[in-house]
N, C-alpha and C. Protein backbone atom coordinates (compact mmCIF):
# COMPACT_ATOMS: atom_id res chain seq x y z
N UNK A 1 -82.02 -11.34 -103.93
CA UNK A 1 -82.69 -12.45 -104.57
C UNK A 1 -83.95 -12.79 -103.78
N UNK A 2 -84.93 -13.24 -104.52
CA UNK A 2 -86.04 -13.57 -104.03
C UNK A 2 -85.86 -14.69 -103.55
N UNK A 3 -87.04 -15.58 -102.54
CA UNK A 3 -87.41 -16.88 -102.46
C UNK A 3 -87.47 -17.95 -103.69
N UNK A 4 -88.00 -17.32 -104.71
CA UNK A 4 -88.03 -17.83 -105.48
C UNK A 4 -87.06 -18.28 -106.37
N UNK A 5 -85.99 -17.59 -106.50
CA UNK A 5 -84.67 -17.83 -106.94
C UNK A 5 -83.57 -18.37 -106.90
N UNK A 6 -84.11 -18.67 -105.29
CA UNK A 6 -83.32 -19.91 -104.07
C UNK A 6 -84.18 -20.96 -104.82
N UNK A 7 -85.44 -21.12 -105.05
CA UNK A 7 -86.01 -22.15 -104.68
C UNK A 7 -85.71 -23.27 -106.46
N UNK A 8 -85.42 -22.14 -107.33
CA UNK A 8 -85.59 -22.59 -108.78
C UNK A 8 -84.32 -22.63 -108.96
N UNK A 9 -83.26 -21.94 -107.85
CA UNK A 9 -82.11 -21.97 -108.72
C UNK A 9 -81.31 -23.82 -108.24
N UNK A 10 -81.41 -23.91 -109.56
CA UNK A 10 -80.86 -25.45 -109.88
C UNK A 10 -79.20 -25.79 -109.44
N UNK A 11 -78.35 -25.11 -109.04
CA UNK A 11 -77.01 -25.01 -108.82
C UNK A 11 -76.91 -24.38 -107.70
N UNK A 12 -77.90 -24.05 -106.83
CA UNK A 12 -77.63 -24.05 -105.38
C UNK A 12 -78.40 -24.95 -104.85
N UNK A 13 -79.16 -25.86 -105.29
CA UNK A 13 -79.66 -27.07 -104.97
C UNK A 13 -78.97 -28.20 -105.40
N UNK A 14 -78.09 -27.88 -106.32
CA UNK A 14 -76.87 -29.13 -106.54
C UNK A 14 -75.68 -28.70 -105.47
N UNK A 15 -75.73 -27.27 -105.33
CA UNK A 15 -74.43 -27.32 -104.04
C UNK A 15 -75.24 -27.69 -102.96
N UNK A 16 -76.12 -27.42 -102.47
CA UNK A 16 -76.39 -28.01 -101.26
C UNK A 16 -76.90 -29.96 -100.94
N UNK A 17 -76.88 -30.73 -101.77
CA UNK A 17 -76.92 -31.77 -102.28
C UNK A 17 -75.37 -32.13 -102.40
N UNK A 18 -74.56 -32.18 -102.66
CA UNK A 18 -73.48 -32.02 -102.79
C UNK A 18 -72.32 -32.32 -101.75
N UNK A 19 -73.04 -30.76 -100.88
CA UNK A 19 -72.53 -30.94 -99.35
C UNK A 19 -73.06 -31.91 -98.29
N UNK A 20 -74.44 -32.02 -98.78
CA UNK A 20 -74.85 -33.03 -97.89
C UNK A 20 -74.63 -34.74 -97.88
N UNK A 21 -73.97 -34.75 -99.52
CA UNK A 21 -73.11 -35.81 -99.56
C UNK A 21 -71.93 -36.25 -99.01
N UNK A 22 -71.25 -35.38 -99.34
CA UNK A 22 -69.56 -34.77 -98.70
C UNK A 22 -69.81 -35.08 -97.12
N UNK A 23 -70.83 -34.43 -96.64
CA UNK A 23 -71.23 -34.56 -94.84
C UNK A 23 -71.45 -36.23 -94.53
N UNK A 24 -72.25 -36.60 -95.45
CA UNK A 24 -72.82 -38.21 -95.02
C UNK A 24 -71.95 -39.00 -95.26
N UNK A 25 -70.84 -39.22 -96.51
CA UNK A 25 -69.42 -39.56 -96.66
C UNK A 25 -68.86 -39.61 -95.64
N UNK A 26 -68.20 -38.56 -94.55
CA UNK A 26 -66.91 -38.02 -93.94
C UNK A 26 -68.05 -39.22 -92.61
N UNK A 27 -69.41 -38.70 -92.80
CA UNK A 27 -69.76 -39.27 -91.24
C UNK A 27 -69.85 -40.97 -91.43
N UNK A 28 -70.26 -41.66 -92.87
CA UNK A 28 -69.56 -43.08 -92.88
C UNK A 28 -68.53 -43.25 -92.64
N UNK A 29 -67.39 -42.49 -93.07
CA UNK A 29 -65.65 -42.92 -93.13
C UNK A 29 -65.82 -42.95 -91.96
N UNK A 30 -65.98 -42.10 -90.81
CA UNK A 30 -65.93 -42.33 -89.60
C UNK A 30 -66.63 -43.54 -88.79
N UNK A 31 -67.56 -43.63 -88.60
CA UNK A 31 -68.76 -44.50 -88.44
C UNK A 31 -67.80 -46.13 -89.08
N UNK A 32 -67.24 -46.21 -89.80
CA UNK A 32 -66.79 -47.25 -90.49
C UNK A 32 -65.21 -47.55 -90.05
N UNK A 33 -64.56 -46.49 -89.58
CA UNK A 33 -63.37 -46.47 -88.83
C UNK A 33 -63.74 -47.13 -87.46
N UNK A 34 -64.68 -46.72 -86.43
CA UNK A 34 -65.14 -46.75 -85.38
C UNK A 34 -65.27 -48.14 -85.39
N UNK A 35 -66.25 -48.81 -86.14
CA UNK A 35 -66.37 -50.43 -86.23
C UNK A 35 -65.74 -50.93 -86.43
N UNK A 36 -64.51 -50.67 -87.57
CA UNK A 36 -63.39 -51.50 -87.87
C UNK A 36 -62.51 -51.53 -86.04
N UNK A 37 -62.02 -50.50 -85.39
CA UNK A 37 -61.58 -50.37 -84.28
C UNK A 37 -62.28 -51.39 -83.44
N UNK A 38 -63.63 -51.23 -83.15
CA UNK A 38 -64.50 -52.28 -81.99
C UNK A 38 -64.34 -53.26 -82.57
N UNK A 39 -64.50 -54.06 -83.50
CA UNK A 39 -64.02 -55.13 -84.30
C UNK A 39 -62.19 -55.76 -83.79
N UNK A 40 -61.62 -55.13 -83.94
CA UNK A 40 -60.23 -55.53 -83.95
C UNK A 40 -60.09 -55.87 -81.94
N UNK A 41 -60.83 -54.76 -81.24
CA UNK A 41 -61.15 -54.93 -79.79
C UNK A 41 -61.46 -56.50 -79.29
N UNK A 42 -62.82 -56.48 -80.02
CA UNK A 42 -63.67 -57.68 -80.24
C UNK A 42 -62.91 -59.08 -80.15
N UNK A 43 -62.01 -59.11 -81.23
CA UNK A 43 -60.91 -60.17 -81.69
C UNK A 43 -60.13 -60.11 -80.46
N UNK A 44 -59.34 -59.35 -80.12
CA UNK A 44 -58.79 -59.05 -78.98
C UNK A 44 -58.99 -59.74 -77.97
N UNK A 45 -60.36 -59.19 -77.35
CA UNK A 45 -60.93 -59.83 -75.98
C UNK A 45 -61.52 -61.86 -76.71
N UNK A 46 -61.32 -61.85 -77.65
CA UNK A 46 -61.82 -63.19 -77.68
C UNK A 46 -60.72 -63.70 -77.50
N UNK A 47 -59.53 -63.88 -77.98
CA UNK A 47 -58.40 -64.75 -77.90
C UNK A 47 -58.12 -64.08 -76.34
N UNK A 48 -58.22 -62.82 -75.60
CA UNK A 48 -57.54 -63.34 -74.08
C UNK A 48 -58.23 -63.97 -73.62
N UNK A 49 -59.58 -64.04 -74.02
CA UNK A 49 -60.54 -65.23 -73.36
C UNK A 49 -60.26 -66.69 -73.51
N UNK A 50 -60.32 -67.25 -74.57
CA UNK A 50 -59.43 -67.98 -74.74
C UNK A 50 -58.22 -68.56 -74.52
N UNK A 51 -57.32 -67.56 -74.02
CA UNK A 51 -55.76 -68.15 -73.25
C UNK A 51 -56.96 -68.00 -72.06
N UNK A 52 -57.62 -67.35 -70.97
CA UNK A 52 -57.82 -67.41 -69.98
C UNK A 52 -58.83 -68.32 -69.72
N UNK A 53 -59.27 -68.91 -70.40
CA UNK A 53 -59.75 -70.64 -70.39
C UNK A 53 -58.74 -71.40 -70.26
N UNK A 54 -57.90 -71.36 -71.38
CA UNK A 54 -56.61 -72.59 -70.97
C UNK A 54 -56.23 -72.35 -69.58
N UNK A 55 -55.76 -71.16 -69.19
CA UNK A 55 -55.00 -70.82 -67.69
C UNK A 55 -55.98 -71.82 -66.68
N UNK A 56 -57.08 -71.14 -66.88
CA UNK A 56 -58.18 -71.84 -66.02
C UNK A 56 -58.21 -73.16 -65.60
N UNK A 57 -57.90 -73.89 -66.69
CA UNK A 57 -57.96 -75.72 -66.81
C UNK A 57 -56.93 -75.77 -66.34
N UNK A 58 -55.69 -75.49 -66.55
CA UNK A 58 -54.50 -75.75 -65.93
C UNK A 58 -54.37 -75.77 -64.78
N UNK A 59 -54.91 -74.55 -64.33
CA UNK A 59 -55.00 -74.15 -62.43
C UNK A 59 -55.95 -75.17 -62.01
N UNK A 60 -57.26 -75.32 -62.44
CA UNK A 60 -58.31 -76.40 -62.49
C UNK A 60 -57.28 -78.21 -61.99
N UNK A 61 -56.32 -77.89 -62.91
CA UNK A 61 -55.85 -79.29 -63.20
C UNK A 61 -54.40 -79.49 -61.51
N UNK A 62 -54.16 -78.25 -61.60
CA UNK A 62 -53.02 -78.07 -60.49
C UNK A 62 -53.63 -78.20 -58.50
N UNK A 63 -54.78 -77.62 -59.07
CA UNK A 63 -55.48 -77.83 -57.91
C UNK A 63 -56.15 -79.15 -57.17
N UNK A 64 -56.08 -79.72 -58.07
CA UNK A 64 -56.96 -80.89 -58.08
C UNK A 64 -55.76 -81.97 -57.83
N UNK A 65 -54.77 -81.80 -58.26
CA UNK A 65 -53.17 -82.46 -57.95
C UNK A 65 -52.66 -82.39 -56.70
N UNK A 66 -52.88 -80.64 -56.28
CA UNK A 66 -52.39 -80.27 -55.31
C UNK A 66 -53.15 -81.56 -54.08
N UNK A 67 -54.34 -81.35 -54.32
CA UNK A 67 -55.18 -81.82 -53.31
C UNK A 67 -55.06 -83.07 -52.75
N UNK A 68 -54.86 -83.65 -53.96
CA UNK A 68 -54.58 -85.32 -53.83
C UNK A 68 -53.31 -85.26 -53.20
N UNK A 69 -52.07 -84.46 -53.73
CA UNK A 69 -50.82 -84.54 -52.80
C UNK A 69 -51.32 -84.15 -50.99
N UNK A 70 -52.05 -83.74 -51.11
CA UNK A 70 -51.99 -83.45 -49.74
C UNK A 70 -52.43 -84.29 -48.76
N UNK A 71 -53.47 -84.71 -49.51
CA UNK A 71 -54.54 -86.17 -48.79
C UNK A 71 -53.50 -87.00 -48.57
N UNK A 72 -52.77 -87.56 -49.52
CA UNK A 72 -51.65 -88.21 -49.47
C UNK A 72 -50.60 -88.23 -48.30
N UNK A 73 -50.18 -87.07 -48.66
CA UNK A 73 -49.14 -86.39 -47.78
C UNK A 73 -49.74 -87.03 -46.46
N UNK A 74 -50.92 -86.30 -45.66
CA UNK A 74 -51.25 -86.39 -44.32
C UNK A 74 -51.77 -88.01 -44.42
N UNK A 75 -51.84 -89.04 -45.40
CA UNK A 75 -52.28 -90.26 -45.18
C UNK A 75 -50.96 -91.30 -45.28
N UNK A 76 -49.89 -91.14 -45.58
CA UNK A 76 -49.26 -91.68 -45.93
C UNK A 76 -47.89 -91.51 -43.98
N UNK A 77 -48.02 -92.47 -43.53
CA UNK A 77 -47.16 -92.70 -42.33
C UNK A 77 -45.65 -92.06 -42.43
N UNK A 78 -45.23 -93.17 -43.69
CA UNK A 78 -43.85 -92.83 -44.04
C UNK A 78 -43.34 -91.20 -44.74
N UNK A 79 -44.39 -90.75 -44.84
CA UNK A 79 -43.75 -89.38 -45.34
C UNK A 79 -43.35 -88.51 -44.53
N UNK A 80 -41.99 -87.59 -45.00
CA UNK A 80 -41.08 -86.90 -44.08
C UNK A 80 -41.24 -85.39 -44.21
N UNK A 81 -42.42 -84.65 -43.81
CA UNK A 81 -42.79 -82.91 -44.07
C UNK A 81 -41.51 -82.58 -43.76
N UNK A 82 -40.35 -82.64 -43.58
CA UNK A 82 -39.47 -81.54 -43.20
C UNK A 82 -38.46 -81.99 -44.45
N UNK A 83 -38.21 -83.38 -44.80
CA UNK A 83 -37.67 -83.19 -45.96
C UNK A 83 -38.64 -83.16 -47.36
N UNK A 84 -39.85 -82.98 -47.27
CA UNK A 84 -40.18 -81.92 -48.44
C UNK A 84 -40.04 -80.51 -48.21
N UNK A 85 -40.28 -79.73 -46.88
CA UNK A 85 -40.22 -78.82 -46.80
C UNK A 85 -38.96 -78.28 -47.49
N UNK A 86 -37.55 -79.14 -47.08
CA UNK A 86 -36.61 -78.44 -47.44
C UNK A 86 -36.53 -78.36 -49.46
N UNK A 87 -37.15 -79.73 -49.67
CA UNK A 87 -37.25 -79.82 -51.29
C UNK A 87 -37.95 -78.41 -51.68
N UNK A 88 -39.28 -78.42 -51.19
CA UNK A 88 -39.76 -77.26 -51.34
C UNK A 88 -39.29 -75.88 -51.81
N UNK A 89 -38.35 -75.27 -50.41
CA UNK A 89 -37.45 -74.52 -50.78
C UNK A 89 -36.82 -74.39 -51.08
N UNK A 90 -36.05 -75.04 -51.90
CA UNK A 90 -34.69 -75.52 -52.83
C UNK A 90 -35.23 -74.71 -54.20
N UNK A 91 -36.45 -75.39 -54.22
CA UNK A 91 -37.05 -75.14 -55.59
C UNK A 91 -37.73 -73.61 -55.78
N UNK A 92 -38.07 -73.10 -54.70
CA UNK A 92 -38.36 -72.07 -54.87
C UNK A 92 -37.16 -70.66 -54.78
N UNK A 93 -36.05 -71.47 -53.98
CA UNK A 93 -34.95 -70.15 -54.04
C UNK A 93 -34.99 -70.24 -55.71
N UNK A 94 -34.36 -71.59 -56.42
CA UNK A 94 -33.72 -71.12 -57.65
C UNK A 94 -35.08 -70.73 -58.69
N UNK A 95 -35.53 -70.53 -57.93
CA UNK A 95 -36.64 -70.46 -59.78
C UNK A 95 -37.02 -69.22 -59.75
C-alpha cells in the first residue's frame, strides 16, 4: 500500500482514533482511581489531626494542673510527700 492509502483510508483512521480513545479512557480510569485514593488519604490525615488537637488540649489542660499541683504541693506546710508518694503508687500498680 501506498502513503496514500494510509492517508485516505477512512477505517484505519477510525481504528487509530479509536485506540487513542480506549488509551485516554484506561489513562482517566486510572488518573481518577489515584485521586479518589489521595482523597480518602486526605480525609484520613484530617480527622487524625483533629483527634491530635483534642489530645493536645487535654495534655495542654493536664499540664497546666500538674503545675499548679506542684506549686501547691511545695507551698503548702501541711502536705505529706511520702503519703502521696505511696497514693501515687497504689494507683499506678493497679492501672
Amino acid at each position: 500500500m501506498s502513503i496514500w492509502n494510509y492517508i485516505l483510508d477512512n477505517e484505519f483512521s477510525q481504528r487509530i482514533d479509536i485506540e487513542h480513545i480506549r488509551n485516554n479512557m484506561a489513562y482517566s480510569y486510572e488518573l481518577e482511581k489515584i485521586d479518589i485514593r489521595s482523597r480518602k488519604g486526605v480525609k484520613h490525615d484530617r480527622k487524625q489531626d483533629a483527634q491530635l488537637e483534642v489530645i493536645e488540649e487535654k495534655l495542654n489542660d493536664l499540664i497546666i494542673f500538674q503545675k499548679a499541683f506542684m506549686k501547691y504541693m511545695d507551698e503548702d506546710k501541711s502536705f505529706n510527700k511520702e503519703k502521696f508518694i505511696n497514693i501515687l503508687s497504689d494507683l499506678t500498680e493497679t492501672e
